[in-house]
Protein backbone atom coordinates (compact mmCIF):
# COMPACT_ATOMS: atom_id res chain seq x y z
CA UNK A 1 0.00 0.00 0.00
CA UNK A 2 2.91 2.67 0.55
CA UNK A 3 4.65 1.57 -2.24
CA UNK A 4 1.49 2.58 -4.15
CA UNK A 5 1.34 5.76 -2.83
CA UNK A 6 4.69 6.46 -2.95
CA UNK A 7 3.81 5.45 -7.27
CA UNK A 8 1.06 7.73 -7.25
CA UNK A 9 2.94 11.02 -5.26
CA UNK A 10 5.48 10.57 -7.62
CA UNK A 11 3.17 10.91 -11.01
CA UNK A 12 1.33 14.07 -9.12
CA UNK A 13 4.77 15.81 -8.88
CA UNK A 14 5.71 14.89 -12.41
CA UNK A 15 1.99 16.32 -13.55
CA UNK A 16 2.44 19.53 -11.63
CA UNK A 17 5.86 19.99 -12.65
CA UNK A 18 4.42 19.33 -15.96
CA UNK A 19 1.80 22.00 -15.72
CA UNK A 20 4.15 24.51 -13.95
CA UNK A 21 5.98 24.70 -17.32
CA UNK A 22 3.04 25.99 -19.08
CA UNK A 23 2.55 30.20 -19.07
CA UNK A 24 -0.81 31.42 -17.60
CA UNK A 25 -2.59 32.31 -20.17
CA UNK A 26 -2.09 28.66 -21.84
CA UNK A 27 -3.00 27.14 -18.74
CA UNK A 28 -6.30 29.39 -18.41
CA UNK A 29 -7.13 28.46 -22.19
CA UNK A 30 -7.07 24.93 -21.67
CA UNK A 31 -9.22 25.36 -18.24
CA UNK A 32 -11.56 27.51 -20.40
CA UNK A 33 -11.94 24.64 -22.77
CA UNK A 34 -12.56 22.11 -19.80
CA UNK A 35 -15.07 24.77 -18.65
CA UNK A 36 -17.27 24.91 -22.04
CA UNK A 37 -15.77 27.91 -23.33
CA UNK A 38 -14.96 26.20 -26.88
CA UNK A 39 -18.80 25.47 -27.10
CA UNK A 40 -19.99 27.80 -30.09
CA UNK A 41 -16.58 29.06 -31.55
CA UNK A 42 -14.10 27.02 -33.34
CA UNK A 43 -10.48 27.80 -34.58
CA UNK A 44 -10.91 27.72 -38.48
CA UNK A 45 -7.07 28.21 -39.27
CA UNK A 46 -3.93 27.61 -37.58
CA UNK A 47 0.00 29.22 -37.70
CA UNK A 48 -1.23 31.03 -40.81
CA UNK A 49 1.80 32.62 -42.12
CA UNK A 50 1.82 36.32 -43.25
CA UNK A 51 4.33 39.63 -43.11
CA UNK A 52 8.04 39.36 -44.32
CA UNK A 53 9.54 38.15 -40.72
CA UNK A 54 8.27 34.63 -40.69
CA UNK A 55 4.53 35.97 -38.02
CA UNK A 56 1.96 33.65 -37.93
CA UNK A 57 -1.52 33.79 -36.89
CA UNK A 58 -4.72 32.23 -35.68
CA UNK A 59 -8.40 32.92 -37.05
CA UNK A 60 -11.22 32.09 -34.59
CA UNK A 61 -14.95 32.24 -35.93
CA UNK A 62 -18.11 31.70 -34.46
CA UNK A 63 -20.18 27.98 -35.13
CA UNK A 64 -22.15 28.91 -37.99
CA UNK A 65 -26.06 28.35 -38.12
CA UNK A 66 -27.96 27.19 -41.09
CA UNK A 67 -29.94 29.30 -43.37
CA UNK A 68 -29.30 33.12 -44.69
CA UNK A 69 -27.09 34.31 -41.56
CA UNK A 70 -24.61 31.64 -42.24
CA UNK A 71 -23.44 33.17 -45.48
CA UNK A 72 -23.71 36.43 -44.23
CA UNK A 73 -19.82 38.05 -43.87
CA UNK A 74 -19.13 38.75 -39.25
CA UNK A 75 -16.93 41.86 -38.20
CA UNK A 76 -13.57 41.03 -37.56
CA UNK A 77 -11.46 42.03 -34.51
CA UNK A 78 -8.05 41.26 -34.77
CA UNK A 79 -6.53 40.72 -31.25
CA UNK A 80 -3.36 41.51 -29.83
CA UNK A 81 -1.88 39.39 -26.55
CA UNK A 82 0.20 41.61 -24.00
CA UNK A 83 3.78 40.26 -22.63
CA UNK A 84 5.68 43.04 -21.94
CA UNK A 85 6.65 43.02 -25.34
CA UNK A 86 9.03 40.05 -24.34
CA UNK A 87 6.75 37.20 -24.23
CA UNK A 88 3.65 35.62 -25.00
CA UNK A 89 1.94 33.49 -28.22
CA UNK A 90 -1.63 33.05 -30.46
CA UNK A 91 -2.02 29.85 -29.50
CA UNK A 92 -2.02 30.93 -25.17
CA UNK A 93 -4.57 33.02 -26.29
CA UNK A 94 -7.11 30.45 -27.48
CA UNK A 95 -10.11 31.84 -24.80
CA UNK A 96 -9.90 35.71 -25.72
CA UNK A 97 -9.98 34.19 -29.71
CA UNK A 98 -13.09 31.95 -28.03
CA UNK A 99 -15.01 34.44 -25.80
CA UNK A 100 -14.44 36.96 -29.17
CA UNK A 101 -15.78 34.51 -31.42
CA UNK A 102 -19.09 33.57 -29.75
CA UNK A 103 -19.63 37.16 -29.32
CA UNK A 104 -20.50 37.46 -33.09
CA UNK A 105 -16.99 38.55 -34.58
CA UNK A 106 -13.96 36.51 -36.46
CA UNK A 107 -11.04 37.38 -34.54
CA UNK A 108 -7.65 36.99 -35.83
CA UNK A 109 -4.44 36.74 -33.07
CA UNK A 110 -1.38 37.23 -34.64
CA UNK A 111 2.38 36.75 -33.47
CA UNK A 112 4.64 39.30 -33.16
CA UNK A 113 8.68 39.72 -32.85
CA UNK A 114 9.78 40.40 -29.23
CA UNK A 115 12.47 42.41 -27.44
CA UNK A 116 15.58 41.49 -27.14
CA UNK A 117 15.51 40.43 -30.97
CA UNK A 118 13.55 43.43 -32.61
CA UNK A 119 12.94 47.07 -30.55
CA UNK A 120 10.33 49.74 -31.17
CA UNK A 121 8.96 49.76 -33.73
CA UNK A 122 9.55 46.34 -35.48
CA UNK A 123 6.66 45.05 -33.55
CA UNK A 124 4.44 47.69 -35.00
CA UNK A 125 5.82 46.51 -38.11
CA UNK A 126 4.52 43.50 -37.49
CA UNK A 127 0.69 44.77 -36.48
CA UNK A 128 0.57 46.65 -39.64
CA UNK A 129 1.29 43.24 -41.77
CA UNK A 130 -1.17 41.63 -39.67
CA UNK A 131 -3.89 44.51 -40.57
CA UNK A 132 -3.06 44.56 -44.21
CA UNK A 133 -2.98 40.25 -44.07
CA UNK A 134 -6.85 40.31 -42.87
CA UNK A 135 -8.07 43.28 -45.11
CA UNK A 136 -6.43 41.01 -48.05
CA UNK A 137 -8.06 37.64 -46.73
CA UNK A 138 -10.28 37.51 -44.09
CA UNK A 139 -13.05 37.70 -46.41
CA UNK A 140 -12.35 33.68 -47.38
CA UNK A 141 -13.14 32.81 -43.35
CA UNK A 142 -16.20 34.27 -43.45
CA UNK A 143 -15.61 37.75 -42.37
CA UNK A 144 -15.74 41.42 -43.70
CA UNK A 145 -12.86 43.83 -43.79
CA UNK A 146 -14.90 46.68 -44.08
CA UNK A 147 -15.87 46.33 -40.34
CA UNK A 148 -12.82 45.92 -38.73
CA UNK A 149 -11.79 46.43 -35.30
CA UNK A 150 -7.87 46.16 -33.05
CA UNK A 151 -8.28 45.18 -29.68
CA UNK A 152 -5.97 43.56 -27.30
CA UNK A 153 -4.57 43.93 -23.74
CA UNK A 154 -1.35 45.44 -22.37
CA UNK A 155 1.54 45.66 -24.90
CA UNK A 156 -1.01 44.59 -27.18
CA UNK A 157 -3.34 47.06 -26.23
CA UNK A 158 -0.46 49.07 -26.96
CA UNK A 159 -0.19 47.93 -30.22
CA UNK A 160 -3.71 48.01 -31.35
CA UNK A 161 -4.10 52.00 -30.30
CA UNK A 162 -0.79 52.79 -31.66
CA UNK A 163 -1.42 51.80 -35.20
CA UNK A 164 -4.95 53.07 -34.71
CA UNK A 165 -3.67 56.70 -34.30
CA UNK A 166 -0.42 56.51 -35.72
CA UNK A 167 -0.85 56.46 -38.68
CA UNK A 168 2.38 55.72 -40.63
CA UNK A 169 2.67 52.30 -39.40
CA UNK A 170 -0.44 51.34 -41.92
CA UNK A 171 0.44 53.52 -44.29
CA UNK A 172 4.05 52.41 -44.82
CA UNK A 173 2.23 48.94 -45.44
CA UNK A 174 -0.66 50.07 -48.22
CA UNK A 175 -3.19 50.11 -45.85
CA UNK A 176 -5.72 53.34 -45.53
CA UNK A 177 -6.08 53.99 -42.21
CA UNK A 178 -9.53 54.47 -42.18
CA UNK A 179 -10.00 50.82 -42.63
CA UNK A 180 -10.42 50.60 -38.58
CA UNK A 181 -13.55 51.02 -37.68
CA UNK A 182 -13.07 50.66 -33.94
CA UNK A 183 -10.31 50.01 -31.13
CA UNK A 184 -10.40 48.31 -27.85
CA UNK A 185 -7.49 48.62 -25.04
CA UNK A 186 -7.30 46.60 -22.46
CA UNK A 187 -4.59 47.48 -19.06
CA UNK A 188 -2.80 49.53 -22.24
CA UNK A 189 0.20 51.75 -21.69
CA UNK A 190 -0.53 55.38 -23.77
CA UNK A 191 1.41 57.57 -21.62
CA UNK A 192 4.14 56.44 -20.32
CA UNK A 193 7.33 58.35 -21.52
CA UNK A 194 9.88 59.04 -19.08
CA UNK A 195 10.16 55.30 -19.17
CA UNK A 196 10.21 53.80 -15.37
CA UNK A 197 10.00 50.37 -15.72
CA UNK A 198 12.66 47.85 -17.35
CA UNK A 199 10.78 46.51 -20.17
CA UNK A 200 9.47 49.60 -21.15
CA UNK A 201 13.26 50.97 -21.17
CA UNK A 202 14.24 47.74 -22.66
CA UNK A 203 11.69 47.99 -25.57
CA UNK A 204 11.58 52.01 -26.20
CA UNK A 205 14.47 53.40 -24.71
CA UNK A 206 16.77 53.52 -27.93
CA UNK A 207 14.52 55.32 -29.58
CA UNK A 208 15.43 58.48 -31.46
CA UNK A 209 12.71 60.82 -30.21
CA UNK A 210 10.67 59.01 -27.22
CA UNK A 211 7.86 61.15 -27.30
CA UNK A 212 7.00 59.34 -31.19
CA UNK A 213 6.72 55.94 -29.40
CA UNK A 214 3.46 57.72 -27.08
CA UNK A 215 0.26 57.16 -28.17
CA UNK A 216 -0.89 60.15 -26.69
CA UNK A 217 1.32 61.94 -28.59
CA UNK A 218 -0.93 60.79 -31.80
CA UNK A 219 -4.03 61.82 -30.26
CA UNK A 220 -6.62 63.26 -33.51
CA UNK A 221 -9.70 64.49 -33.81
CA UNK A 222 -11.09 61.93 -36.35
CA UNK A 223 -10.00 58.63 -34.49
CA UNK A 224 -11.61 55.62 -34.31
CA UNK A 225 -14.40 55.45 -31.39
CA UNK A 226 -12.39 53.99 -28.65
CA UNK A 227 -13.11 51.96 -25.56
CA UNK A 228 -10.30 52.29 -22.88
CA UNK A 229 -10.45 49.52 -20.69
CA UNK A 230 -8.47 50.34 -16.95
CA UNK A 231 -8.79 49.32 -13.30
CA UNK A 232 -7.79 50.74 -10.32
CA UNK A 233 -5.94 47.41 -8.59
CA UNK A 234 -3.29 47.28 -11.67
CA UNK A 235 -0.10 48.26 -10.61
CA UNK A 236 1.88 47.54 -13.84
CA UNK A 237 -0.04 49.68 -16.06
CA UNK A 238 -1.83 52.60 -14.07
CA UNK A 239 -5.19 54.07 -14.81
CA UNK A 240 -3.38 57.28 -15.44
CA UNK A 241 -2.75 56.04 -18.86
CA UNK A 242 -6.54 55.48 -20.27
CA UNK A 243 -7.61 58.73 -18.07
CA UNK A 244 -4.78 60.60 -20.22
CA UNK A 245 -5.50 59.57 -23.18
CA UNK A 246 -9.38 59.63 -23.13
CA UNK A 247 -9.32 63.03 -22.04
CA UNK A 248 -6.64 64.43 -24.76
CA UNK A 249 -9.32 62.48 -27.08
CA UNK A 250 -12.30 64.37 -25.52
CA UNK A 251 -11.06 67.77 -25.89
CA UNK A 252 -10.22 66.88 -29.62
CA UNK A 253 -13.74 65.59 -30.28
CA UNK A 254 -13.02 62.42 -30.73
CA UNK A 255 -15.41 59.45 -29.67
CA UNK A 256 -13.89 57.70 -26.43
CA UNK A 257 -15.16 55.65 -23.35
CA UNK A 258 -13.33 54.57 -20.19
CA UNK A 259 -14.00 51.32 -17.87
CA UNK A 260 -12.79 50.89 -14.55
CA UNK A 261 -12.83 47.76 -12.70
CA UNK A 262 -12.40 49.12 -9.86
CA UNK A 263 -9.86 46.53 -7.74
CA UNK A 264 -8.93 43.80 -10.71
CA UNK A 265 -5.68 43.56 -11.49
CA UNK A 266 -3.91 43.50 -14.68
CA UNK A 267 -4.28 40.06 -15.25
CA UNK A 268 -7.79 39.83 -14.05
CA UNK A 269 -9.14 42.41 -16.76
CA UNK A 270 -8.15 39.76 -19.49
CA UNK A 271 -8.60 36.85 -17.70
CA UNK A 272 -12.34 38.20 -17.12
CA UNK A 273 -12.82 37.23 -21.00
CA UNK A 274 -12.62 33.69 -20.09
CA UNK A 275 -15.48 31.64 -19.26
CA UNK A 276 -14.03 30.47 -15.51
CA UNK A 277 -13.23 33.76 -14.93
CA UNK A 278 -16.33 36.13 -16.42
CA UNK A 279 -18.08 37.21 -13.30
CA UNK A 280 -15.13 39.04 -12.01
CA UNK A 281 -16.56 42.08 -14.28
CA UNK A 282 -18.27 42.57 -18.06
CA UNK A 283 -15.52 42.67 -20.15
CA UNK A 284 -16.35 40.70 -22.66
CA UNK A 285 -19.68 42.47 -22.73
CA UNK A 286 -18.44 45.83 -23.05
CA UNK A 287 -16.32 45.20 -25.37
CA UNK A 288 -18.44 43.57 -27.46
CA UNK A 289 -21.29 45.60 -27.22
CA UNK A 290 -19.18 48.74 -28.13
CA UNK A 291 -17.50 46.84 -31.24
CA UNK A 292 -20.88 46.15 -32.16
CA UNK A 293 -22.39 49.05 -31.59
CA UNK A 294 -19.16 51.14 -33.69
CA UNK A 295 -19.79 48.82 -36.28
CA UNK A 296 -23.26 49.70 -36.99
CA UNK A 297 -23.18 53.35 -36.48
CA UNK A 298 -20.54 53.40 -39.40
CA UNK A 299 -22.89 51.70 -41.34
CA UNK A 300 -25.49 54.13 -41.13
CA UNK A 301 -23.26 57.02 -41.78
């Protein structure tokens, strides 16, 4: 009998040391799945290569019903993971691609080159050739690149504003601007130049002119409506930086909204997408519901 247990202790260790290896947000999407959160959304296309630096990316879409709305072409976000601009992968992200998916939308999550190999801006770089990639294709996965939408959360939050208001990035890669149609930022860095924190330093801090790597600095009149996700309990990327930037939006006249979750933390505003995780606050309803909503009132226009 304690030979047995002694058997059985020792494949416990070697399964937690197992599942120690794997980052957080992989770990969460495979709990998701357990949890039901694959019900009603399936991955149509895997490691999809695009850009000129070897990126790949995933396409999510919801289950499709029978009859007229299955042929009928969904708004696409395309969704950017956060890291730090170190770390991080598509494939972690598999319950943000999920929850996005069975909200009505086909979301692409692209890859991205990290620091210490590339700098600012390579990784913008990258974003723009993962714009310009779904505006040239997305329409074969069922969705339409005239309703298109960049979310993500931290450094990709930071990436998905940037080349919203920035807009060089998409222009250096053929791609009008005007193509985005709305922008979500989760726990995103805007203003945050002197840099104070070593990644930030690490990522920005060879930079020619600093103040071009600032969102805020971008800040136009005509920008994309914007929802600027924040919370009071993160301490990596303070609620300073939505508050900035929605009010430099405001007095400009652009269209801009600002959550706070009150106490969640960084991690908890993104993890609050997932399906074990959702009743910490609505933030896959308000983001939807804005994307949505930005979506039909350019439409009308």
């Amino acid at each position: 009998m304690r030979r047995a247990l002694l058997v059985l202790a020792a494949i416990l260790a070697v399964i937690a040391g197992a599942w120690l290896l794997i980052s957080p947000p992989k770990l969460l999407s495979l709990v998701d799945g357990v949890a039901g959160g694959g019900r009603g959304a399936q991955r149509v296309a895997k490691a999809v290569p695009f850009g000129s630096h070897g990126q790949t990316l995933d396409i999510w879409a919801p289950d499709r019903v029978s009859g007229p709305a299955a042929a009928r072409p969904l708004p696409v976000v395309i969704f950017w993971y956060g890291g730090g601009w170190v770390k991080g992968d598509r494939d972690a992200y598999a319950f943000a691609g999920r929850a996005l998916a069975k909200a009505g939308f086909v979301v692409v999550i692209p890859d991205y080159r990290k620091v210490p190999k590339v700098l600012f801006p390579d990784f913008l770089v990258d974003g723009a050739e993962a714009v310009r990639w779904t505006r040239d294709n997305i329409a074969r996965f069922g969705g339409n690149p005239t309703r298109l939408g960049l979310a993500g959360h931290s450094a990709g939050a930071y990436e998905a504003v940037m080349l919203a208001l920035d807009s060089r990035w998409l222009k250096a890669k053929g791609v009008d601007p005007a193509i985005v149609g709305a922008v979500v930022g989760l726990s995103g860095p805007y203003d945050f130049y002197p840099f104070d924190s070593p990644r930030s330093k690490a990522a920005f801090g060879k930079a020619p002119d600093p103040q071009l790597t600032q969102p805020i600095r971008f800040a136009r009149d005509d920008a994309p409506p914007m929802l600027l996700v924040t919370s009071d309990g993160d301490t990596l990327v303070r609620a300073r930086n939505a508050n900035n930037l929605a009010a430099r939006l405001t007095d400009l006249g652009a269209r801009v909204e600002v959550r706070n979750y009150g106490s969640l933390s960084h991690e908890e505003v993104v993890m609050a997408l997932s399906k074990p995780f959702r009743d910490k606050a609505p933030v896959l309803g308000d983001m939807s519901a804005f994307l949505h909503a930005a979506f039909s009132d350019r439409a009308s226009r």
